[in-house]
Protein backbone atom coordinates (compact mmCIF):
# COMPACT_ATOMS: atom_id res chain seq x y z
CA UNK A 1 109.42 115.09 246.58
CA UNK A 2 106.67 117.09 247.46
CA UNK A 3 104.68 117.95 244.26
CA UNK A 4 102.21 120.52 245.15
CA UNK A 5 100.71 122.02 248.31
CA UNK A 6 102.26 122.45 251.52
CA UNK A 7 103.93 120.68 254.59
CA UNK A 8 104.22 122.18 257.79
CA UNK A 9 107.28 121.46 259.63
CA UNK A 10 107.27 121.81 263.79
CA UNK A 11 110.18 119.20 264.78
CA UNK A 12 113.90 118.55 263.66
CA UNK A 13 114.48 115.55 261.47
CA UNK A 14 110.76 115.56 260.46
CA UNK A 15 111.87 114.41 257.13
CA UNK A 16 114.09 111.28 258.52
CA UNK A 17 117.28 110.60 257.28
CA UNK A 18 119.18 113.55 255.60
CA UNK A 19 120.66 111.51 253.02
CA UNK A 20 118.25 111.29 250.11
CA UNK A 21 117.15 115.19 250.89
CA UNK A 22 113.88 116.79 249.65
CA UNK A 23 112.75 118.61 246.72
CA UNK A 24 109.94 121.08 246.03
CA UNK A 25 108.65 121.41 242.83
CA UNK A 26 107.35 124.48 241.75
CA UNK A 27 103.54 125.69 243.76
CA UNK A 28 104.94 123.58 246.92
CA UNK A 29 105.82 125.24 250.00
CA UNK A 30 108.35 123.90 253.41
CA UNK A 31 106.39 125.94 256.13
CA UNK A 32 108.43 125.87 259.24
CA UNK A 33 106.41 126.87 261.93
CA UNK A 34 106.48 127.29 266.06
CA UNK A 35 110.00 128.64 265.90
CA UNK A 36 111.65 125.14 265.03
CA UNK A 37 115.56 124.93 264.79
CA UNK A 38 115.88 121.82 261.62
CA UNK A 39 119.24 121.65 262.56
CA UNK A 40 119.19 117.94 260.74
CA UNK A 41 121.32 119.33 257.65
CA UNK A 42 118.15 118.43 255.08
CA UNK A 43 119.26 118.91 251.47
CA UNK A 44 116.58 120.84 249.53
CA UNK A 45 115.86 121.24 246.12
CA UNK A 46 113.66 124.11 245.53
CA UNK A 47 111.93 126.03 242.81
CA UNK A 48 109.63 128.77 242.27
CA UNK A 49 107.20 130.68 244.34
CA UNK A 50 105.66 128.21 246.43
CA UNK A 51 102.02 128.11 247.57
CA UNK A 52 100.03 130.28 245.52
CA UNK A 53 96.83 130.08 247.54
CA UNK A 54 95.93 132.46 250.50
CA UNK A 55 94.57 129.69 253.33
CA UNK A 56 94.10 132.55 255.96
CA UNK A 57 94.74 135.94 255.59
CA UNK A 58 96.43 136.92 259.22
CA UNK A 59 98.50 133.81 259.50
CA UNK A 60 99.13 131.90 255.84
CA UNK A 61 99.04 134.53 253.15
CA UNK A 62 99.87 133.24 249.38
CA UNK A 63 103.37 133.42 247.84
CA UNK A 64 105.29 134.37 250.81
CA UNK A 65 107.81 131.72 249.56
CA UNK A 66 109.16 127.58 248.40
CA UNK A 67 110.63 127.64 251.97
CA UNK A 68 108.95 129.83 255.01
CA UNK A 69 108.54 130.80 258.38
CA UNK A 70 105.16 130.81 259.54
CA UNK A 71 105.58 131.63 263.25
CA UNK A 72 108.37 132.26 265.68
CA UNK A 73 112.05 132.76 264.48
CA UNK A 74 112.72 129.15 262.81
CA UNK A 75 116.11 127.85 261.38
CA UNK A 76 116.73 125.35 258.74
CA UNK A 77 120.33 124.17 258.75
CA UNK A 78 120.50 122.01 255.21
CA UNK A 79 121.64 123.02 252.21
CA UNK A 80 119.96 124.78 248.97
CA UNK A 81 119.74 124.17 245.60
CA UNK A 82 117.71 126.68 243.19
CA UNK A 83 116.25 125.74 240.34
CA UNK A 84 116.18 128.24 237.42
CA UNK A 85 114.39 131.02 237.51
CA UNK A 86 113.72 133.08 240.42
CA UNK A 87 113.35 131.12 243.63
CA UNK A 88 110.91 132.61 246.55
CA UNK A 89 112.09 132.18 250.40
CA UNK A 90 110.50 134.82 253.05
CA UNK A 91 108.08 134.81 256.05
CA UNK A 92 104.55 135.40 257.27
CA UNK A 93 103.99 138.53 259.03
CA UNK A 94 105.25 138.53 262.73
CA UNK A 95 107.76 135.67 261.66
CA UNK A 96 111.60 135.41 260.69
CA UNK A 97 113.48 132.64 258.97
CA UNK A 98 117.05 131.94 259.70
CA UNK A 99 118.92 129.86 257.02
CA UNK A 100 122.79 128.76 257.79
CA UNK A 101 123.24 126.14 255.18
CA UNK A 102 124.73 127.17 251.68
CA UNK A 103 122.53 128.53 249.18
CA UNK A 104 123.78 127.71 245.82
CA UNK A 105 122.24 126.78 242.24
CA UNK A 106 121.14 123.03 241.13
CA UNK A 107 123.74 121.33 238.99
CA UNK A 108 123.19 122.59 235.35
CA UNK A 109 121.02 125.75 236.63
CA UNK A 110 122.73 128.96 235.37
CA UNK A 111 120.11 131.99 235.72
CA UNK A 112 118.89 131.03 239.11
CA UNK A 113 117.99 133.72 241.55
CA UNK A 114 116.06 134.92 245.23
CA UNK A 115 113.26 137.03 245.63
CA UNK A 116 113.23 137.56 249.68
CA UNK A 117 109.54 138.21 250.78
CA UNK A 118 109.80 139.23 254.55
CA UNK A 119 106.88 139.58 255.94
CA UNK A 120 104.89 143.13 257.11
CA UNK A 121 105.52 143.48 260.62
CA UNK A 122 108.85 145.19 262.30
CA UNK A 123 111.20 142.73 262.36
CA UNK A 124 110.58 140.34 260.06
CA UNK A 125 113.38 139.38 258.58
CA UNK A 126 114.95 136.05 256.88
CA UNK A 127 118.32 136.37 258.35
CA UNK A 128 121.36 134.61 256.47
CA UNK A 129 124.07 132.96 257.92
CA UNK A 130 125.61 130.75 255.63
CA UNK A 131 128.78 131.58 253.67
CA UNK A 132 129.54 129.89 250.21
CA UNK A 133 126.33 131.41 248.83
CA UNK A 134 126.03 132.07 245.23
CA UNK A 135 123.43 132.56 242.58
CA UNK A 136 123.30 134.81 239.16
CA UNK A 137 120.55 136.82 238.53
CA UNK A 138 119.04 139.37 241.13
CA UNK A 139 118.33 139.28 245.03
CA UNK A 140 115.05 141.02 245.37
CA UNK A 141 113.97 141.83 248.90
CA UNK A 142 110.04 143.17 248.91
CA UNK A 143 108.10 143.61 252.76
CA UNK A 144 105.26 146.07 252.68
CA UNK A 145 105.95 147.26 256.00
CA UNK A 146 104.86 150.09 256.89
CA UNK A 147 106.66 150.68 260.54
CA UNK A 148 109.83 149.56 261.39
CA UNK A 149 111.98 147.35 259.15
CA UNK A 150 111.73 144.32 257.67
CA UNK A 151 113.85 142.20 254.70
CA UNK A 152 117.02 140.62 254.73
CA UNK A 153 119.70 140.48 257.70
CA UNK A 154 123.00 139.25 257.42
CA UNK A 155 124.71 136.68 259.61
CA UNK A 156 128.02 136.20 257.95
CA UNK A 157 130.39 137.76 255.38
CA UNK A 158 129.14 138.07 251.98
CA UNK A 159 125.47 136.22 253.15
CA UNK A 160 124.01 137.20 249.62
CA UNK A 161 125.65 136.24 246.39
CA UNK A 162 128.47 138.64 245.60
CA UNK A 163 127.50 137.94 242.05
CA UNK A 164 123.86 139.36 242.10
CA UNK A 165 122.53 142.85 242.25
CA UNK A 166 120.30 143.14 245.09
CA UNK A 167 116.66 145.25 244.15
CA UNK A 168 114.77 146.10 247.19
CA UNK A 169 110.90 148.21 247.68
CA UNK A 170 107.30 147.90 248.85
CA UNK A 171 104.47 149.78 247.66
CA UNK A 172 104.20 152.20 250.60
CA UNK A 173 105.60 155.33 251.55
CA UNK A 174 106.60 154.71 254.62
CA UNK A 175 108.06 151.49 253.70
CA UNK A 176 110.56 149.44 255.96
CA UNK A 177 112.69 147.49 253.40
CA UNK A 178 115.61 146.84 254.76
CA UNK A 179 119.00 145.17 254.09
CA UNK A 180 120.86 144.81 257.72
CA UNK A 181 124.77 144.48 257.15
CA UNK A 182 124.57 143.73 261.20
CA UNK A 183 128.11 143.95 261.46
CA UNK A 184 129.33 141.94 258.53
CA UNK A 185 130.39 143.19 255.06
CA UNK A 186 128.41 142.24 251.39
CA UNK A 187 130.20 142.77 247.98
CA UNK A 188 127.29 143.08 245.39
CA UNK A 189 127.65 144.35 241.94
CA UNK A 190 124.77 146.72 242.33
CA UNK A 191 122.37 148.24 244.72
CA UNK A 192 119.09 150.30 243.50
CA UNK A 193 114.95 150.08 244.58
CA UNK A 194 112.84 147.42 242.41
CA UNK A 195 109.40 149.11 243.25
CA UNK A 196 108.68 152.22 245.97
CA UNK A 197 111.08 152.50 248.27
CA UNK A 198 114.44 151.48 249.84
């Protein structure tokens, strides 16, 4: 369990044995960084926003998420369980996350949700490719990019939770926010901006 803070993650299996898996309590943050594939299948438990402290403005900004990429395209393979509440997962800018495990809520949890925080640059995006994912309340994808696109990217059939609506802005005009079918088809029970545009 890792109660507060940060780890930064740069090799598969870092954690050891998948069995027990790891959980993040609420202000603690899984950084992946240097484009690492964690294809060990690491169960997570995961709440909340994650780091809420900016430790350098061009590479580790605050809130950008309880699991992150901070450089390079990174994977992480393992499952994920949400705790209640909305649960924060995006990228620092001139990163992408890919996630292919199943994203579903915690045993008990019933209002869980995702606010995606991609980062500002073209192209970042946190790219999911797991099927089976499910959660209740609202996908929100934010960026403030202001060139380009940036957000969420599918990988697979129904990648977001066909039971949540999905909100999506930034704060300029020129903003990026994207959500990239690539390909695949997403059932959602709504579709409208959050803040600015979409």
């Amino acid at each position: 369990t890792l109660g507060g803070g940060l780890i930064l993650v740069s090799a598969d299996a870092a954690f050891g044995s998948a069995s027990a898996g790891t959980s993040l309590a609420a202000g603690a943050s899984l950084v992946l960084t240097g484009g690492v594939s964690y294809t060990t299948a690491e169960p997570l438990l995961v709440n909340g926003n994650g780091y809420e402290t900016t430790l350098d403005a061009t590479t580790l900004v605050r809130l950008r998420g309880v699991i992150q990429s901070v450089s390079g395209n990174s994977l992480f393979s393992g499952p994920i369980s949400l705790g209640a509440g909305a649960t924060r997962i995006g990228t620092q800018n001139g990163a992408s996350l890919t996630l292919t495990g199943t994203i579903t809520p915690a045993a008990g949890v019933t209002d869980s949700g995702i606010y995606f925080r991609a980062g500002n640059n073209d192209g970042d995006f946190v790219n999911l490719s797991g099927t089976g994912n499910q959660w209740a309340t609202n996908s929100v994808i934010y960026t403030n990019c202001e060139s380009g696109a940036a957000g969420v990217r599918l990988g697979a059939h129904n990648a977001l939770s066909t039971a949540a609506s999905v909100l999506a802005g930034g704060t300029f005009a020129s903003i990026g926010t994207t959500l990239d079918l690539n390909g695949f088809n997403q059932t959602l029970p709504g579709l409208a901006p959050s803040e600015g545009y979409l």
